[in-house]
Protein backbone atom coordinates (compact mmCIF):
# COMPACT_ATOMS: atom_id res chain seq x y z
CA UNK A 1 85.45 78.65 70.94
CA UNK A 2 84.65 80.30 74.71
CA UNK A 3 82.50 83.08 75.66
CA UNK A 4 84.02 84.77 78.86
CA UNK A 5 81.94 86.61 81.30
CA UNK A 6 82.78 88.88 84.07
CA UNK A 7 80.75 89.19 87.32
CA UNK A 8 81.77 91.98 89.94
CA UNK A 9 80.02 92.34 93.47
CA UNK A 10 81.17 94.99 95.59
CA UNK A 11 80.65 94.97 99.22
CA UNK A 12 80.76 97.76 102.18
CA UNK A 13 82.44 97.75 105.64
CA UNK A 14 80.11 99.16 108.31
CA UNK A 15 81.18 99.35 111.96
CA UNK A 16 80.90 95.89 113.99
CA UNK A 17 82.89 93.72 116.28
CA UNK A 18 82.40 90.86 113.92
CA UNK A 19 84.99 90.98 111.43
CA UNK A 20 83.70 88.41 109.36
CA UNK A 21 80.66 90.62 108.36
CA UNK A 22 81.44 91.17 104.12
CA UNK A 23 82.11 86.98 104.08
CA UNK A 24 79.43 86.10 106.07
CA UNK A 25 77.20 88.97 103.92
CA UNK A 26 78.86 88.13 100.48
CA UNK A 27 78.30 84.12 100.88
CA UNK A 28 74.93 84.08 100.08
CA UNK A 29 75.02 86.29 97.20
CA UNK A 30 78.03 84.74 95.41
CA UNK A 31 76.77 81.10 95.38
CA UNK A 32 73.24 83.02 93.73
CA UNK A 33 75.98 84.00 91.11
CA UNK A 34 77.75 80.48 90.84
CA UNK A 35 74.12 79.15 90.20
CA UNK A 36 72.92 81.46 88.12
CA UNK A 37 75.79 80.91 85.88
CA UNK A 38 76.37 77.13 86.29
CA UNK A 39 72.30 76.74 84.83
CA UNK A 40 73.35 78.91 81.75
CA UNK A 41 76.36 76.54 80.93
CA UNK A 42 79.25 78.54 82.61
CA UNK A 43 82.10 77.57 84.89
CA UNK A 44 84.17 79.45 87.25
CA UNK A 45 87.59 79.73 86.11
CA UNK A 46 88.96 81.99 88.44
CA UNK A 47 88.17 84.78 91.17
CA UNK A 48 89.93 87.71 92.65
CA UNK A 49 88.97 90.01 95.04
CA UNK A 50 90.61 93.52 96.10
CA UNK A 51 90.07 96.37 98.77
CA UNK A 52 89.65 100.21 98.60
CA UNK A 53 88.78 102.19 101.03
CA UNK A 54 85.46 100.84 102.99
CA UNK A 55 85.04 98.57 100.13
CA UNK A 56 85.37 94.65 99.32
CA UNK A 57 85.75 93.62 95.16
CA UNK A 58 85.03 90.28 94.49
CA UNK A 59 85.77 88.88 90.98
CA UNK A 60 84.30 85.76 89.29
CA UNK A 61 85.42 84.79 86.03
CA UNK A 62 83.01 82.30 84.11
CA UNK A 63 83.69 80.66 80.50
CA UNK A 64 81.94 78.20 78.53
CA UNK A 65 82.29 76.63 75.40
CA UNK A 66 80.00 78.28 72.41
């Protein structure tokens, strides 16, 4: 059997000439996530990650077996 678990992080555009700011702000965050999750037994299965306005939606889909 798996148990599935859903992790969302949501990130802001802000005026700047770097357009890389929401990766280069996101980065550290999401590999907190991928550790956090990888010490309690899960693995990331998938990811997705959408736009809406001024805002970034990033996806991370863990499992593990139960």
């Amino acid at each position: 059997m798996k148990e599935y678990k859903l992790e969302s992080l949501i990130y802001y555009s802000k005026m700047t000439l770097d357009k890389e700011h929401i990766i280069k702000n996101s980065s550290k965050d999401i590999q907190e996530k991928l550790d956090e999750y990888a010490k309690n037994g899960y693995r990331l299965v998938s990811t997705d990650a959408t736009d809406f306005g001024f805002a970034v939606y990033f996806y991370l889909y863990f499992e593990r077996d139960v």
